[in-house]
Protein backbone atom coordinates (compact mmCIF):
# COMPACT_ATOMS: atom_id res chain seq x y z
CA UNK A 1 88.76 34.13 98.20
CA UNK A 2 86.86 31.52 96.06
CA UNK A 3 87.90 28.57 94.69
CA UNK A 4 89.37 28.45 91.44
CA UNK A 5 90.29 25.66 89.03
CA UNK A 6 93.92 27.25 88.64
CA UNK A 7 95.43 27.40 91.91
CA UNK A 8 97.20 30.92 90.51
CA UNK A 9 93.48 32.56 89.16
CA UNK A 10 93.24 35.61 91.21
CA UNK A 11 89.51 37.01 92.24
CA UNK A 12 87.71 39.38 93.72
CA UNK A 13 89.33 43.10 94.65
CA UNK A 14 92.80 43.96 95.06
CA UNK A 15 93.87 47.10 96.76
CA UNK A 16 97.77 47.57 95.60
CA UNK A 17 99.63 50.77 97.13
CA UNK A 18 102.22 52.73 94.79
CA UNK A 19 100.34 50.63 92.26
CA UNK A 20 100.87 52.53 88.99
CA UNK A 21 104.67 52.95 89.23
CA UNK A 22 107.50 50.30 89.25
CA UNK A 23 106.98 46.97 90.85
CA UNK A 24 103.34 48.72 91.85
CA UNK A 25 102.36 48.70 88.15
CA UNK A 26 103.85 45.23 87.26
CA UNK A 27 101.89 43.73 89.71
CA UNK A 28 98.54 45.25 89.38
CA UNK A 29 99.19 44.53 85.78
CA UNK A 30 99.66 41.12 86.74
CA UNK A 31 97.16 40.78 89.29
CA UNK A 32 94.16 42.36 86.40
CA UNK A 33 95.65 39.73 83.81
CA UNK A 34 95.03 36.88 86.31
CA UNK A 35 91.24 37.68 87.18
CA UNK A 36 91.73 40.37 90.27
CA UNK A 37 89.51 43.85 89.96
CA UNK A 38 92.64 45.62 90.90
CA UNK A 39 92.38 49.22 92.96
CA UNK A 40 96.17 50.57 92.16
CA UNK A 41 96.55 53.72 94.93
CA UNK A 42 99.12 56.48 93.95
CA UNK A 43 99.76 60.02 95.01
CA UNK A 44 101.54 62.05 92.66
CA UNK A 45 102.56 60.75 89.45
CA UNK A 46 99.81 61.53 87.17
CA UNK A 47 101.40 60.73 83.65
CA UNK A 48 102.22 57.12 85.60
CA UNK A 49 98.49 56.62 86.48
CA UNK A 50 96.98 57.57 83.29
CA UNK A 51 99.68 55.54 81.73
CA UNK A 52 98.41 52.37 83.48
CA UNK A 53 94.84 53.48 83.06
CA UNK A 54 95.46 53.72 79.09
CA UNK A 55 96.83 49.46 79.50
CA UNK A 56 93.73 48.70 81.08
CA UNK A 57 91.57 50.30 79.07
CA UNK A 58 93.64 48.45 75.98
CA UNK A 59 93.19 45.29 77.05
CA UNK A 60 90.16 45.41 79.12
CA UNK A 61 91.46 44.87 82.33
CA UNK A 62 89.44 45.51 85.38
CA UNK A 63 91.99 48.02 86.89
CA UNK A 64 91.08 51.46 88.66
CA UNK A 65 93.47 54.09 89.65
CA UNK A 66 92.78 56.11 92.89
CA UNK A 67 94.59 58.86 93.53
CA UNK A 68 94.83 58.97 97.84
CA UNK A 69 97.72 59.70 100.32
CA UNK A 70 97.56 56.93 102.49
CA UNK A 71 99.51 58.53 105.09
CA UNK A 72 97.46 60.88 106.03
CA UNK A 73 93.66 60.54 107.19
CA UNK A 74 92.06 61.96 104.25
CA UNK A 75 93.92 59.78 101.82
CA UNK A 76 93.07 56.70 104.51
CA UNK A 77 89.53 57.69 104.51
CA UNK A 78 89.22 57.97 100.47
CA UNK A 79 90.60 54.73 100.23
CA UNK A 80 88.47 53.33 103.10
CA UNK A 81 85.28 54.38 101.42
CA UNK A 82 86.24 53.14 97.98
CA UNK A 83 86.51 50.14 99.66
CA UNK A 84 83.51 49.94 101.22
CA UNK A 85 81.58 50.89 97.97
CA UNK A 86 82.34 48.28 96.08
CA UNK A 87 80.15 44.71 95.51
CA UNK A 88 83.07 42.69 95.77
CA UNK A 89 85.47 41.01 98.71
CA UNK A 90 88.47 42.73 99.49
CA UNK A 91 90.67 39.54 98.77
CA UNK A 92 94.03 41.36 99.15
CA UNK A 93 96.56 44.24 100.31
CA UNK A 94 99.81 44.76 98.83
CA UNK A 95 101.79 47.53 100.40
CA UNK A 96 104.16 48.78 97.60
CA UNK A 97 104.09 52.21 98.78
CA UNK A 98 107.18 53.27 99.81
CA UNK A 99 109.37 56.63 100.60
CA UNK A 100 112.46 57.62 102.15
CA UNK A 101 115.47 59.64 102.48
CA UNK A 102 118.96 58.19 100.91
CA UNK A 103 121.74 60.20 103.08
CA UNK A 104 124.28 59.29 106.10
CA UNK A 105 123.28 58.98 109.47
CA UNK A 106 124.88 62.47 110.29
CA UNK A 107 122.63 64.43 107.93
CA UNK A 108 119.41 62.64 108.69
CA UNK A 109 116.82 63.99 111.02
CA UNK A 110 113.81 62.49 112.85
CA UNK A 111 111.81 64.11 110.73
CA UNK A 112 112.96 62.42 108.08
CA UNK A 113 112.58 59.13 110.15
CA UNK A 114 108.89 59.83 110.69
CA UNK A 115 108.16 60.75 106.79
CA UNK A 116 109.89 57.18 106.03
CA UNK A 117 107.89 55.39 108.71
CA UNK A 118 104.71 56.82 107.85
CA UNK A 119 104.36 55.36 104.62
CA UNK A 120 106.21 52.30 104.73
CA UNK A 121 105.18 51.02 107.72
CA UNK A 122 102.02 52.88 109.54
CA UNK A 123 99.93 53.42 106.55
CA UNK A 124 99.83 49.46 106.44
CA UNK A 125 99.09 49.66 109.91
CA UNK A 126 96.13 52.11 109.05
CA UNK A 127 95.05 50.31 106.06
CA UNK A 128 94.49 46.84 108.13
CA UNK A 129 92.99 48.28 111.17
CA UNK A 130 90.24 50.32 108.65
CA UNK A 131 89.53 47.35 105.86
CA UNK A 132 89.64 44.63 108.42
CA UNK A 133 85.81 44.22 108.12
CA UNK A 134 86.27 44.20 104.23
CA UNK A 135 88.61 41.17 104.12
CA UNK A 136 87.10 38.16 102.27
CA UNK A 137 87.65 35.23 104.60
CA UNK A 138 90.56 34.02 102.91
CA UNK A 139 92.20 36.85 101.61
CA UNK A 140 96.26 38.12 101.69
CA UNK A 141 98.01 40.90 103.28
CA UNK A 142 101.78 41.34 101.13
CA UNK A 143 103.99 43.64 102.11
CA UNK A 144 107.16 44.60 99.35
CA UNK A 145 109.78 45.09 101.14
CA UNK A 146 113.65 44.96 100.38
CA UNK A 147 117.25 43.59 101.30
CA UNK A 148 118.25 46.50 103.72
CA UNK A 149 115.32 44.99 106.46
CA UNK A 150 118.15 42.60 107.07
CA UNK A 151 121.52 44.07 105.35
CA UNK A 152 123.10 47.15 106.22
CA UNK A 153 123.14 49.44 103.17
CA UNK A 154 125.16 52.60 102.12
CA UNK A 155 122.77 55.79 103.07
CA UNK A 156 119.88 53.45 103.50
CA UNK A 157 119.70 53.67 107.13
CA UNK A 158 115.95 55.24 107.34
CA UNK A 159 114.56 53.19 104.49
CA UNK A 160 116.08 49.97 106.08
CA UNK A 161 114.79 50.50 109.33
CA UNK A 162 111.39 51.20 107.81
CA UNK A 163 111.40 48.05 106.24
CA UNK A 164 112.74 45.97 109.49
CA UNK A 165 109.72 47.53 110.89
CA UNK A 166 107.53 46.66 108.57
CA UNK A 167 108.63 42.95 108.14
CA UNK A 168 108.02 42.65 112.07
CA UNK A 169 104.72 44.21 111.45
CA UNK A 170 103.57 41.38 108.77
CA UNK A 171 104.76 38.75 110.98
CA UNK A 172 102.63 40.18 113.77
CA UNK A 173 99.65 40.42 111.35
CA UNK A 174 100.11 36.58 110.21
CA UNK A 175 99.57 35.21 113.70
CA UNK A 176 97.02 37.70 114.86
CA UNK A 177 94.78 37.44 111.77
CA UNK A 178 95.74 33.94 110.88
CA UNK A 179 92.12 32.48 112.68
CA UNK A 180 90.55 35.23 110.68
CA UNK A 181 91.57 33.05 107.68
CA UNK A 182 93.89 36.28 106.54
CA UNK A 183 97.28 35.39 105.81
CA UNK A 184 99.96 38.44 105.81
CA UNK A 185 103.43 37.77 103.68
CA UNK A 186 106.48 39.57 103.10
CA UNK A 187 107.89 39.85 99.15
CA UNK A 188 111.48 40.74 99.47
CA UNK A 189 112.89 41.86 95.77
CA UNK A 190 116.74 42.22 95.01
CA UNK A 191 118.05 44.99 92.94
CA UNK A 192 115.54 45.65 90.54
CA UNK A 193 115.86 48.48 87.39
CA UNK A 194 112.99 51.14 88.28
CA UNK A 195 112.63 54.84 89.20
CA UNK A 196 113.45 54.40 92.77
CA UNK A 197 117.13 53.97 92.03
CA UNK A 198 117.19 57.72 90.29
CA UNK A 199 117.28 58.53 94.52
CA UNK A 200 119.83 56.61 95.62
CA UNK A 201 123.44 57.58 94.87
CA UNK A 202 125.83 55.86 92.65
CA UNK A 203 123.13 53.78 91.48
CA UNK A 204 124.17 52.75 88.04
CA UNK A 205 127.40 51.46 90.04
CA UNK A 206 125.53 49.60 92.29
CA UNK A 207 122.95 47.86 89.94
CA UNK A 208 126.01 46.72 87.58
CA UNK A 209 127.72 45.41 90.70
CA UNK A 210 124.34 43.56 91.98
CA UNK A 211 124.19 42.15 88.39
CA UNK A 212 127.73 40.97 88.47
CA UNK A 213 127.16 39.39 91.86
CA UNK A 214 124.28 37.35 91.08
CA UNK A 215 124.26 33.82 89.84
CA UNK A 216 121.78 34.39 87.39
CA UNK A 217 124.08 37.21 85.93
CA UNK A 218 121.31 39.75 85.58
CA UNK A 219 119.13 41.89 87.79
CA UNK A 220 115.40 40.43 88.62
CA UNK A 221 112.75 41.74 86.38
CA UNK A 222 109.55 43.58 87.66
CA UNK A 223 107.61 41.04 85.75
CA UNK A 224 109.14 38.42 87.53
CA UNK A 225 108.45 39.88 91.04
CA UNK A 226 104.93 40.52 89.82
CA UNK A 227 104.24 36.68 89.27
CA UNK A 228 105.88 36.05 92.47
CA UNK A 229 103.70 38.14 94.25
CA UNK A 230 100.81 36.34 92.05
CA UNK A 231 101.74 33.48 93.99
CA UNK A 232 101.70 34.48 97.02
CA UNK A 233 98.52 35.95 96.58
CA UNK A 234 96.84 33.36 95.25
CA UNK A 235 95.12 29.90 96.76
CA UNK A 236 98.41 28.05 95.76
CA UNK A 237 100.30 29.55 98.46
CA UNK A 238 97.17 29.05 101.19
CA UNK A 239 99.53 27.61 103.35
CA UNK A 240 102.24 30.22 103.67
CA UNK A 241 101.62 33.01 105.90
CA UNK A 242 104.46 34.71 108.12
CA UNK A 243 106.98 34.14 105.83
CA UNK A 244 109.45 36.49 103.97
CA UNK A 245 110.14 35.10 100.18
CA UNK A 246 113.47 36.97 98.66
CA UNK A 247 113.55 37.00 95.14
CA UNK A 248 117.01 38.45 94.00
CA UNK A 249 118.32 35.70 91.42
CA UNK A 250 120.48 34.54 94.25
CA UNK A 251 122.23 37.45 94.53
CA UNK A 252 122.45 36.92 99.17
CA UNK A 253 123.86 33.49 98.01
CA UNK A 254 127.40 34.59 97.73
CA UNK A 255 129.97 36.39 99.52
């Protein structure tokens, strides 16, 4: 990653994982606004994607959508070449892609275990191992994660163990890849308002009742994870790596 006057200017390419939906559109929206050619990856939301591309084209921001399923080999080997075609660093990954199964422990099955774990945490894994050539010499790894790596959550067993994984994972990355110059974070959002919730039961309930717990007295905003994962991304934060930064209004703060 080059130097930039503004510690938060963004360059070179971007690869960004559920990227058109969610937190995965607010930052790749973020990231194009700040300088980034931004690759956003989906897999089956088309009215999403051509949503996003329709912003970009708008304003003129730099941002491709790639359809791939990057838990399989095909969609690991689409990305992999897109990659590979393009005249420009690969100065970040940010894992947003995410899946699961929201049901007790008596109902669930490994094969729902191994459809959770195969997005959320092995198709990093894959991604890494493949682009590890590609990363500029100072570039990011981020990883969105959530509070049920480290909270126990009602029917969130799968998708909480996934994530536990996949926080290990990053920390594993940050000291491998650390003399690489390649710095691997964790961005750890509270309750945030998106699509995901329309999965999870009671979640109207349970979005009120994160609101009301907070200090802030409101959910987090997409936007504002996006800029926090702008930060993390960018040379400000060149000497954080291996870290997990929770950004939930200060909802874990109280009992």
């Amino acid at each position: 990653m080059s130097e930039a006057s503004d510690p938060f200017e963004l360059r070179g390419m971007f690869l960004i994982t559920g990227g058109t939906r969610g937190i995965g559109r607010a930052i790749s929206t973020r990231f194009g606004r700040a300088g980034a050619r931004v690759i956003a990856n989906y897999l089956r939301d088309e009215k999403s994607a051509l949503s996003l591309s329709a912003l970009a084209d708008s304003e003129n921001l730099p941002i491709e959508v790639l359809r791939a399923d990057v838990s399989t080999p095909e969609g690991l080997n689409l990305i992999e070449t897109r990659v590979k075609q393009s005249d420009l660093p690969l100065c970040g990954l940010v894992h947003c892609a995410a899946t699961g199964t929201h049901r007790p422990i008596e109902t669930l099955t490994g094969r729902h275990f191994d459809w959770t774990f195969a997005l959320n945490v092995r198709a990093l894994f894959e991604l890494v191992k493949r682009l590890l050539t590609q990363f500029d010499e100072r570039a990011c790894i981020l990883s969105i994660s959530s509070l049920g790596a480290t909270h126990a959550l009602s029917h969130y067993t799968a998708v909480g163990t996934s994530k536990g994984a996949l926080e290990a994972l990053i920390r594993h990355l940050a000291a491998e890849l650390a003399p690489r110059g390649i710095r691997a974070n964790v961005l750890t959002p509270g309750a945030v308002a998106t699509d995901a919730w329309k999965a999870i039961p009671d979640a109207q309930a349970r979005l009120a009742e994160a609101a009301r717990r907070s200090p802030l007295g409101r959910l987090v905003t997409v936007e504002e994870v996006a800029v926090s994962a702008q930060f993390l991304c960018s040379p400000a934060a060149s000497g954080i790596n291996g870290q997990s930064l929770v950004v939930d209004g200060g909802a874990t703060l109280v009992a």
